[in-house]
Protein backbone atom coordinates (compact mmCIF):
# COMPACT_ATOMS: atom_id res chain seq x y z
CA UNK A 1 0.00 0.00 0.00
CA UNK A 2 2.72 2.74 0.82
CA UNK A 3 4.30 1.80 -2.75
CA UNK A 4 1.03 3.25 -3.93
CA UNK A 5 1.26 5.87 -1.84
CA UNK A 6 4.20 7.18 -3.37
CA UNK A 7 3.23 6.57 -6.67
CA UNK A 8 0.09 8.66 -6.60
CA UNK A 9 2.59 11.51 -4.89
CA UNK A 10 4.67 11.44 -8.07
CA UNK A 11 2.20 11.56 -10.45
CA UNK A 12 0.37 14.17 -8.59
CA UNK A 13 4.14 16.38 -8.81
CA UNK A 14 4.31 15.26 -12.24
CA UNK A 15 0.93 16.61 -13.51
CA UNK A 16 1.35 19.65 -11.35
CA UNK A 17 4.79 20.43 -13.28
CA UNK A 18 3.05 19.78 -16.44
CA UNK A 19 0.31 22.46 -15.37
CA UNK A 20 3.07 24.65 -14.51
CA UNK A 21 5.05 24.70 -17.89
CA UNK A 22 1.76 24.85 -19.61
CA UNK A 23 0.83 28.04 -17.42
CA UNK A 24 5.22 29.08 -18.47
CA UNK A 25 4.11 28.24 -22.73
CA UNK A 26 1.08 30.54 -22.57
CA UNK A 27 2.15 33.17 -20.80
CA UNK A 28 5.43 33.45 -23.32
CA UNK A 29 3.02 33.13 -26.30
CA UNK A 30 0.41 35.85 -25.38
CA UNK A 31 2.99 37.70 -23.30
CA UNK A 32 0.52 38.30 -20.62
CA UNK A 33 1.88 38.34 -17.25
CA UNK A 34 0.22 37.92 -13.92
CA UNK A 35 0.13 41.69 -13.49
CA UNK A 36 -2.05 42.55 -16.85
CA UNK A 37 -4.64 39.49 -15.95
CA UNK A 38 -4.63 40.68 -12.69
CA UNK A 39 -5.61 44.38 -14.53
CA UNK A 40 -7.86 42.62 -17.00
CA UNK A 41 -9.45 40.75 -14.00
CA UNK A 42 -10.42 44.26 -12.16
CA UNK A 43 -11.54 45.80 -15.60
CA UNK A 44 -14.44 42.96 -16.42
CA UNK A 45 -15.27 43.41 -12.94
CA UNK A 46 -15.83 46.82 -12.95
CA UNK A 47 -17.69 46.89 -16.71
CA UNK A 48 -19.82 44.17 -15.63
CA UNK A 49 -21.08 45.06 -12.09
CA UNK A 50 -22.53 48.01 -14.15
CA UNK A 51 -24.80 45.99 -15.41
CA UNK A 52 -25.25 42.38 -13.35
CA UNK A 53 -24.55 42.07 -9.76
CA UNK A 54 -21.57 39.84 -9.47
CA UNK A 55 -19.32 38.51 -6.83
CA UNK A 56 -16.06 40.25 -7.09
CA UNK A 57 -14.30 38.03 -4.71
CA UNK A 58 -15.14 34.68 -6.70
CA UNK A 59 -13.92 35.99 -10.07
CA UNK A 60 -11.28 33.66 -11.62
CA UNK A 61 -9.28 34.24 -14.88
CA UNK A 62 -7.29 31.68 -16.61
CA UNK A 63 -5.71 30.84 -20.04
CA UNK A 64 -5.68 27.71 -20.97
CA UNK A 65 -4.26 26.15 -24.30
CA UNK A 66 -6.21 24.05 -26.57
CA UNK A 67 -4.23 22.66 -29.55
CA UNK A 68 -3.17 26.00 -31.35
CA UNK A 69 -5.37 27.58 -29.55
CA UNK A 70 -5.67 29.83 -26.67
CA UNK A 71 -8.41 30.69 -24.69
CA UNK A 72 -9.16 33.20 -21.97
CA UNK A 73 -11.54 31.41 -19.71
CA UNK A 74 -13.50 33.84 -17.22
CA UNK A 75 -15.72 32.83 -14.74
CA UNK A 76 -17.73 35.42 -12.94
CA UNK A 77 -20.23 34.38 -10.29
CA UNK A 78 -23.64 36.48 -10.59
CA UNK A 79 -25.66 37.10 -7.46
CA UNK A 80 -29.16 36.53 -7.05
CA UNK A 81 -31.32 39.13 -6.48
């Protein structure tokens, strides 16, 4: 059992260091760093509480890469009235 213990550990580090070159690749292609999504992240909040509320706290942004593609994923929680 501890065999598989340590065998679930690696492959949990492994797929975490793929995630993190992944996160390395887009970032070098779109040449967005943390500090513009962070500035994109406040801007979408601020254009769309105008019109929806919206939890600003729960707002996530990530880029993800889908064959030659890249997407900007966004996913803003909207309150209920």
């Amino acid at each position: 059992m501890a065999n598989w213990l340590k065998k679930l550990g690696k492959e949990d580090s492994a797929d975490l260091a793929k995630e993190r070159l992944k996160l390395v690749l887009i970032h070098d292609r779109t040449n967005l760093t943390a500090r513009v999504l962070d500035e994109m992240k406040d801007e979408l909040i601020d254009v769309i509480s105008r019109h929806v509320a919206i939890d600003p706290s729960a707002v996530k942004i990530t880029m993800i890469h889908e064959g030659r593609e890249q997407r900007l994923i966004c996913d803003i929680p909207v309150k209920q009235k």
